[in-house]
C-alpha atoms as a PDB file:
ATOM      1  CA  UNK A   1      -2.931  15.764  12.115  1.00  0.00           C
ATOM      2  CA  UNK A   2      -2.220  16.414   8.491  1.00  0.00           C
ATOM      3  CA  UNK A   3      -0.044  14.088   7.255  1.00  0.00           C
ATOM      4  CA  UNK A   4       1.898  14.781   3.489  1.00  0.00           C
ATOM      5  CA  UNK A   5       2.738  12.105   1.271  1.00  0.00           C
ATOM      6  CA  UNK A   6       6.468  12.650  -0.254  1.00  0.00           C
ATOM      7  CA  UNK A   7       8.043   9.553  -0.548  1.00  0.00           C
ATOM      8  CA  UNK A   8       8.810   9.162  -3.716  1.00  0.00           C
ATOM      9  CA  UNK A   9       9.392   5.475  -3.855  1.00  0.00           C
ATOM     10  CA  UNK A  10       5.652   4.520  -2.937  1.00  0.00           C
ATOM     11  CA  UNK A  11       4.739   7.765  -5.630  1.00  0.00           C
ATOM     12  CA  UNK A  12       6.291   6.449  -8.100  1.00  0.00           C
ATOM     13  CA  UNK A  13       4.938   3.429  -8.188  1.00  0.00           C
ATOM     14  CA  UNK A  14       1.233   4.471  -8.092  1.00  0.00           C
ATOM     15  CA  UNK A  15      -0.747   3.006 -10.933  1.00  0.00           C
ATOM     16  CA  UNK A  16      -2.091   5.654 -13.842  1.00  0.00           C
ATOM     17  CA  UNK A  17      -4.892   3.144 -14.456  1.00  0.00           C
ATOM     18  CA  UNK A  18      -5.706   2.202 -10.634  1.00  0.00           C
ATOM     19  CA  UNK A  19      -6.065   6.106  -9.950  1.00  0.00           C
ATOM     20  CA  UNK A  20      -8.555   6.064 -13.436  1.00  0.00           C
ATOM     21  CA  UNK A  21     -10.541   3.634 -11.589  1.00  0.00           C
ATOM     22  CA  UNK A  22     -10.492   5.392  -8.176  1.00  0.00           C
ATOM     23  CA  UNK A  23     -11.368   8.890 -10.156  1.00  0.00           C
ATOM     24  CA  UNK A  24     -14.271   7.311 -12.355  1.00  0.00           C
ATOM     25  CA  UNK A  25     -15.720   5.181  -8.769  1.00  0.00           C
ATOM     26  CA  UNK A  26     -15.783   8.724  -6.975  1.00  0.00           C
ATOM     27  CA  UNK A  27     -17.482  10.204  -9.576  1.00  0.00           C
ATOM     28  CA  UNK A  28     -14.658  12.363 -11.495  1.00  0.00           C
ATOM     29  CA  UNK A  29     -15.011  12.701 -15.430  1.00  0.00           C
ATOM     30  CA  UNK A  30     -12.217  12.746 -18.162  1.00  0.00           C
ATOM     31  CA  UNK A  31     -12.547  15.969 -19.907  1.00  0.00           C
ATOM     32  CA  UNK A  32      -9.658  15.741 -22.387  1.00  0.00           C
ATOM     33  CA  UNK A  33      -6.700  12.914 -23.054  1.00  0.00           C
ATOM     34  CA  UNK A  34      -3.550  13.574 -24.375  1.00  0.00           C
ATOM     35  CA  UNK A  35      -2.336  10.590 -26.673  1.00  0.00           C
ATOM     36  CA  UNK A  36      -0.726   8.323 -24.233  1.00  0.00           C
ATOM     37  CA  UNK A  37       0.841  11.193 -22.192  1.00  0.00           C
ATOM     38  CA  UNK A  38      -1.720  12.406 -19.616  1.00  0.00           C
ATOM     39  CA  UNK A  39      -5.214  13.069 -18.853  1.00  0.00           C
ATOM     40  CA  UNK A  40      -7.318  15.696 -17.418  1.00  0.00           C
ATOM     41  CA  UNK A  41     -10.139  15.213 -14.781  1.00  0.00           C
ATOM     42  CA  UNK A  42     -12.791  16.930 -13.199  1.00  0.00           C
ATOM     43  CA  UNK A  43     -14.965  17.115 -10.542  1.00  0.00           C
ATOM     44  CA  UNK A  44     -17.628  19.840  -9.426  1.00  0.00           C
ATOM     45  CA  UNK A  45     -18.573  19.741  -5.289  1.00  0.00           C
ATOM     46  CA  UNK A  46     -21.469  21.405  -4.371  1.00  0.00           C
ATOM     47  CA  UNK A  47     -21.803  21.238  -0.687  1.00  0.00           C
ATOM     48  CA  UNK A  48     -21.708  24.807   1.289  1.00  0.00           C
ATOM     49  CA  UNK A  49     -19.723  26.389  -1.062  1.00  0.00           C
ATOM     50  CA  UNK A  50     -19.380  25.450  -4.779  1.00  0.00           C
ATOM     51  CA  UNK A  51     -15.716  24.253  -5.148  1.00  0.00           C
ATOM     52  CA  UNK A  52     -14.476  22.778  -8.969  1.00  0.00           C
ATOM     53  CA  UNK A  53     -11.290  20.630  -9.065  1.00  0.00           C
ATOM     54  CA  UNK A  54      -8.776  19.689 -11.840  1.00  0.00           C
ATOM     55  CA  UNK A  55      -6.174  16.800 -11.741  1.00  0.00           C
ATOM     56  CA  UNK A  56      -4.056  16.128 -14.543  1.00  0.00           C
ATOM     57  CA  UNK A  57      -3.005  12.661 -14.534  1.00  0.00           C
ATOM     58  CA  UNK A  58       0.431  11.671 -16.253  1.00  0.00           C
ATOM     59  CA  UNK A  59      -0.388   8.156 -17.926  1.00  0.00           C
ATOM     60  CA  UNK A  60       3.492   6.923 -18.239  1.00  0.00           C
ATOM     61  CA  UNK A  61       5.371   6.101 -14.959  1.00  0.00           C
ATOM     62  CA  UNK A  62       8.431   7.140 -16.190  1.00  0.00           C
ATOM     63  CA  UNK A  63       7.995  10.564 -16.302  1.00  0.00           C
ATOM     64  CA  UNK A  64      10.678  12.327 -15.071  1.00  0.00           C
ATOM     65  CA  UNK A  65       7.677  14.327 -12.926  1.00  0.00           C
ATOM     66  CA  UNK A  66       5.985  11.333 -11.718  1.00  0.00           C
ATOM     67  CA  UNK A  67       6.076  11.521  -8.419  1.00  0.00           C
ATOM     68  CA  UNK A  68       5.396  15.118  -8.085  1.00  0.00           C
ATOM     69  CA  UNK A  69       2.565  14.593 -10.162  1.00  0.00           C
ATOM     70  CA  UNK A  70       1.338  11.821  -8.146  1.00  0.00           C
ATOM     71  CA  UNK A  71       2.023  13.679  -4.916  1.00  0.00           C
ATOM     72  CA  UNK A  72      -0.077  17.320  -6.157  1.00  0.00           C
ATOM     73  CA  UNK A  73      -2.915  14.336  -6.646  1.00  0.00           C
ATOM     74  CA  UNK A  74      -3.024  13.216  -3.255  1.00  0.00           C
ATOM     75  CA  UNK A  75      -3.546  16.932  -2.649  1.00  0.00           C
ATOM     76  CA  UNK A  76      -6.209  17.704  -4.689  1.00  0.00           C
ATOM     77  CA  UNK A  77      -7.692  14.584  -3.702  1.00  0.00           C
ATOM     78  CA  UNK A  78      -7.353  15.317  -0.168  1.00  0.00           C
ATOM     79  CA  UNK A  79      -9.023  18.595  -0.117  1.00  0.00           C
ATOM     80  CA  UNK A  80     -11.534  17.538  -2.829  1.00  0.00           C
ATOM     81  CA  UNK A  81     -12.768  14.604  -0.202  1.00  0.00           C
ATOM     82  CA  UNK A  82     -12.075  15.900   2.765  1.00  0.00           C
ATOM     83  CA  UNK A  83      -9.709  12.854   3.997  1.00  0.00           C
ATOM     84  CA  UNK A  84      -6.274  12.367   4.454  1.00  0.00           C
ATOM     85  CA  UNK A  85      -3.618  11.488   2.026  1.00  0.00           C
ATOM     86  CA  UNK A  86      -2.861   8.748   3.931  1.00  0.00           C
ATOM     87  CA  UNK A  87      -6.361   7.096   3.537  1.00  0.00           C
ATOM     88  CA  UNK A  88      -6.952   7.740  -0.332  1.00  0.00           C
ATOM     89  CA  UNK A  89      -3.089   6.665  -0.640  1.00  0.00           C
ATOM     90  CA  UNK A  90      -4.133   3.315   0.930  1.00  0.00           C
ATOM     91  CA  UNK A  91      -6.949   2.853  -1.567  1.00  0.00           C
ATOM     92  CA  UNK A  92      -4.506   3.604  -4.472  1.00  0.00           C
ATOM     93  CA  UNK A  93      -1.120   1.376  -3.648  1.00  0.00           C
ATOM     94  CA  UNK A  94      -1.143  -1.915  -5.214  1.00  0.00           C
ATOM     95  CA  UNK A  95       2.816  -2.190  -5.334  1.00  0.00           C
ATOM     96  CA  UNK A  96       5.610  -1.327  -3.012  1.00  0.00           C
ATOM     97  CA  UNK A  97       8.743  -2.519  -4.051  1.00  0.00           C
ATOM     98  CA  UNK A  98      10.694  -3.850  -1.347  1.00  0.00           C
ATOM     99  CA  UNK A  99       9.544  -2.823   2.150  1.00  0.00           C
ATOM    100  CA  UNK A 100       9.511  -4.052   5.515  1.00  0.00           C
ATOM    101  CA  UNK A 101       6.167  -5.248   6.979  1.00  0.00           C
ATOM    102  CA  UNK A 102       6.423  -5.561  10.877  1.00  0.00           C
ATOM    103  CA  UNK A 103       3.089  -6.946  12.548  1.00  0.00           C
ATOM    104  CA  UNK A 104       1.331  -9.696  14.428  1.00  0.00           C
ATOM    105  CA  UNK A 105       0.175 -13.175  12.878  1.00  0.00           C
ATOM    106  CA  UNK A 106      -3.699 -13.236  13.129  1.00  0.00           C
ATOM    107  CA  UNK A 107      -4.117 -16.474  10.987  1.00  0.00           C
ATOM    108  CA  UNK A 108      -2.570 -19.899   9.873  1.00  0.00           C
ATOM    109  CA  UNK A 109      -3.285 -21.991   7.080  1.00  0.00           C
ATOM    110  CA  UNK A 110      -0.713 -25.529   6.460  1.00  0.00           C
ATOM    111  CA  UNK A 111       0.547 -26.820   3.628  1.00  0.00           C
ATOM    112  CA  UNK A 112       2.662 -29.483   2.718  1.00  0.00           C
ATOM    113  CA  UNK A 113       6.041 -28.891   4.500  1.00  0.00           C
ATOM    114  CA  UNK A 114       4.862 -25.062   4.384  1.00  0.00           C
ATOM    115  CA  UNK A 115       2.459 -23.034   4.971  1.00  0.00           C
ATOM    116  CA  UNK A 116       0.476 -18.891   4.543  1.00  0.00           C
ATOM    117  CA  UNK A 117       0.286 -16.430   7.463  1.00  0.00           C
ATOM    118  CA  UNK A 118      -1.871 -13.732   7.423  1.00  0.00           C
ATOM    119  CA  UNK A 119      -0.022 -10.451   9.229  1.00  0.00           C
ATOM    120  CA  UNK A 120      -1.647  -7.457  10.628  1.00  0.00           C
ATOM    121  CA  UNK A 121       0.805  -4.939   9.541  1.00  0.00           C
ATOM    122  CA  UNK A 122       0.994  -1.043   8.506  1.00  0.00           C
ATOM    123  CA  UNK A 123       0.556  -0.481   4.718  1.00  0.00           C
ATOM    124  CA  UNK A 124       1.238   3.320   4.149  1.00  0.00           C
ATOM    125  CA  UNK A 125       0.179   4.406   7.924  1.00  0.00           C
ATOM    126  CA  UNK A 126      -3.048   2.371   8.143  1.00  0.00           C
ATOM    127  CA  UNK A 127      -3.432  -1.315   9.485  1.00  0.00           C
ATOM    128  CA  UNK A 128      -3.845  -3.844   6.007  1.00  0.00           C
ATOM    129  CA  UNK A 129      -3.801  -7.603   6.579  1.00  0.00           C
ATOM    130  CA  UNK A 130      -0.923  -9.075   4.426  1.00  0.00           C
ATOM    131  CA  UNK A 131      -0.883 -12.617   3.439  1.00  0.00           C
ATOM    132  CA  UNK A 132       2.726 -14.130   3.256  1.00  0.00           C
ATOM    133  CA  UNK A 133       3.876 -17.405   1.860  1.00  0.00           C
ATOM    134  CA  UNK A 134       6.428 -19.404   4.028  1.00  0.00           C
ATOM    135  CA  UNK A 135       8.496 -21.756   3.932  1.00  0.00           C
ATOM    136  CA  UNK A 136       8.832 -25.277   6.778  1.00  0.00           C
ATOM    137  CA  UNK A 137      10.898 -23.311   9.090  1.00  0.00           C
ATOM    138  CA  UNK A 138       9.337 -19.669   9.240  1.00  0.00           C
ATOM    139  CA  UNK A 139       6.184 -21.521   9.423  1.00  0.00           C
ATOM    140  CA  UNK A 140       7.692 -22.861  12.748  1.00  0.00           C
ATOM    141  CA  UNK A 141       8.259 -19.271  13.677  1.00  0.00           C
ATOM    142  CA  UNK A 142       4.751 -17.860  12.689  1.00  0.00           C
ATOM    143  CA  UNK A 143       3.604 -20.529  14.590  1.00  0.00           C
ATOM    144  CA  UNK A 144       5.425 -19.671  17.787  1.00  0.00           C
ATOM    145  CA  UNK A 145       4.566 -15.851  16.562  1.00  0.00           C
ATOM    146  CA  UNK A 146       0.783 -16.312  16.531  1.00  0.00           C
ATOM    147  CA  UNK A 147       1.012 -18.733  20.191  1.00  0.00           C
ATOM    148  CA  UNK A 148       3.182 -16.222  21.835  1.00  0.00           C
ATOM    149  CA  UNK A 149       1.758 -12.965  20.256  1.00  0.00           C
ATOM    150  CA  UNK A 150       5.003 -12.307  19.061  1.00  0.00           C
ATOM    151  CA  UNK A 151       5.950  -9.686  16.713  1.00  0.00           C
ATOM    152  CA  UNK A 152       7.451 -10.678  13.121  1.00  0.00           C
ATOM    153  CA  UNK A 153       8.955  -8.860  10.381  1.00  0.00           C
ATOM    154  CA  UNK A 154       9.224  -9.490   6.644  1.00  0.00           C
ATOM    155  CA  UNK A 155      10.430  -7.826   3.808  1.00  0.00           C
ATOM    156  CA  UNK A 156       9.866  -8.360  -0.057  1.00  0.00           C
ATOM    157  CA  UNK A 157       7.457  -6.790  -2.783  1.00  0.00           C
ATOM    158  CA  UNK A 158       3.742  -5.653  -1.553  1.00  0.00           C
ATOM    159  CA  UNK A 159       1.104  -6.181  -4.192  1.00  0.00           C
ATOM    160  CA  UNK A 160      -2.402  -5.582  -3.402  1.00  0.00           C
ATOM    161  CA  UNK A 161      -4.450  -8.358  -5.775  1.00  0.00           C
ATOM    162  CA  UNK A 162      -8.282  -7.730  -5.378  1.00  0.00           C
ATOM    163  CA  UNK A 163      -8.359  -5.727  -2.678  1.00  0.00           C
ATOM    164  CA  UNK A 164      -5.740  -8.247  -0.685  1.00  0.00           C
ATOM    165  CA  UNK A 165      -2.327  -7.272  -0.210  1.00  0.00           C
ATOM    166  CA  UNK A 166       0.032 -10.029  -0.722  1.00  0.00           C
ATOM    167  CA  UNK A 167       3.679 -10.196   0.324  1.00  0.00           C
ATOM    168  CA  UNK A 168       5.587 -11.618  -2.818  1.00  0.00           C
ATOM    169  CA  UNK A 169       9.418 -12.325  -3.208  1.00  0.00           C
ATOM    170  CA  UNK A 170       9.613 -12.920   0.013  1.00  0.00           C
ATOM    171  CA  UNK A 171      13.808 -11.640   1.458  1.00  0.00           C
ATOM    172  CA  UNK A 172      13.262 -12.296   4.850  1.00  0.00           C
ATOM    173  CA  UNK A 173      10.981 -13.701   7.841  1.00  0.00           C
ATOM    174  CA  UNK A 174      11.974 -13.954  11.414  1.00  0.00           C
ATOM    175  CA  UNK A 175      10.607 -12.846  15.019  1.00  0.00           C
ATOM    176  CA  UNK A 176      11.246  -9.129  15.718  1.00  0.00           C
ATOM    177  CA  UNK A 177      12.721  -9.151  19.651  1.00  0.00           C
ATOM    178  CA  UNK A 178      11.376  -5.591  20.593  1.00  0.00           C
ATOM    179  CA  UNK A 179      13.480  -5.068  23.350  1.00  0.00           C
ATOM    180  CA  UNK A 180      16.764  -5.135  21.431  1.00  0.00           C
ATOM    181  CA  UNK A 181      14.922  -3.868  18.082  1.00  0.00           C
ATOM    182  CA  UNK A 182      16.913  -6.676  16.458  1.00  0.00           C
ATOM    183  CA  UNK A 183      15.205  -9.570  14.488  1.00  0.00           C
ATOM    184  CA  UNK A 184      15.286 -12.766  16.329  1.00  0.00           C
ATOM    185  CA  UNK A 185      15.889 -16.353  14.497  1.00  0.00           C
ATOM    186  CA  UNK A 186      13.937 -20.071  15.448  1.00  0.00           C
ATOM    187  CA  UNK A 187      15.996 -21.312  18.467  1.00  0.00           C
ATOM    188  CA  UNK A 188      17.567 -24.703  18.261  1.00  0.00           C
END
């Protein structure tokens, strides 16, 4: 299944110097720079058939184009490596504003009157551990979560710190009751 990356609220918020890094580990190379405005890279393949690609990388987020940019990228990039958008999209997100992680609790770690939970949750269509900071009382729930198996749900900021994605500003945490797809709250 080929899957096309268009949301332009994860696009948007790709890194220009994240996707430098990516292009430079896979082996692309700058061949021109335009002040701080964008830059140009290339890559020659020679597998079966010679193939040469271009990607021209806008350096300022704000570019009115930015997401289309970012989204042609994922193209090249897709056909260039012969994976999906998906995957390569993975490797580039290190921030999603406000999104909704649902997933299981795989690990605990207590602190004073609070604690972290590590989730097993979908980041962009592929399954990311997420750490998540909580507080006395959704520790209660993560613990019941993690005895139970239960399912949880969070929302707040995603931000992927060296290599680990971390749940940060933190709106909500609570048990997600699958059967009424409603979130469920610590019973009294």
């Amino acid at each position: 299944m080929i899957v096309t990356v268009r949301d332009p609220s994860i696009l948007s918020n790709l890194d220009p110097m994240q996707i430098t890094a990516y292009l430079q580990s896979r082996g692309w190379l700058q061949e021109s720079r335009v002040d701080d405005k964008e830059s140009v890279w290339v890559i020659s393949i020679n597998d079966e058939e010679y193939d040469e690609f271009s990607i021209t990388l806008p350096l300022n987020p704000k570019t009115r184009s930015y997401a289309l940019r970012m989204a042609e990228i994922l193209e090249t990039l897709e056909r260039a490596e012969g994976r999906s958008q998906l995957d390569i999209l993975s490797d580039l997100v290190t921030n999603i504003p406000l999104v909704e992680i649902q997933g299981l609790v795989i690990r605990l770690a207590e602190h004073k009157n609070a604690g972290n939970a590590i989730i097993m949750g979908f980041v962009v269509g592929k399954p990311q551990q997420i750490q998540i900071r909580l507080n006395e009382e959704e520790y209660k729930l993560a613990q019941m979560a993690y005895t139970e198996r239960l399912v949880v749900e969070s929302t707040g900021d995603l931000i992927k710190e060296n290599g680990i994605f971390i749940l940060s500003n933190k709106r909500k945490f609570a048990l997600y009751d699958t059967l009424s797809d409603k979130p469920q709250t610590l019973p009294s």
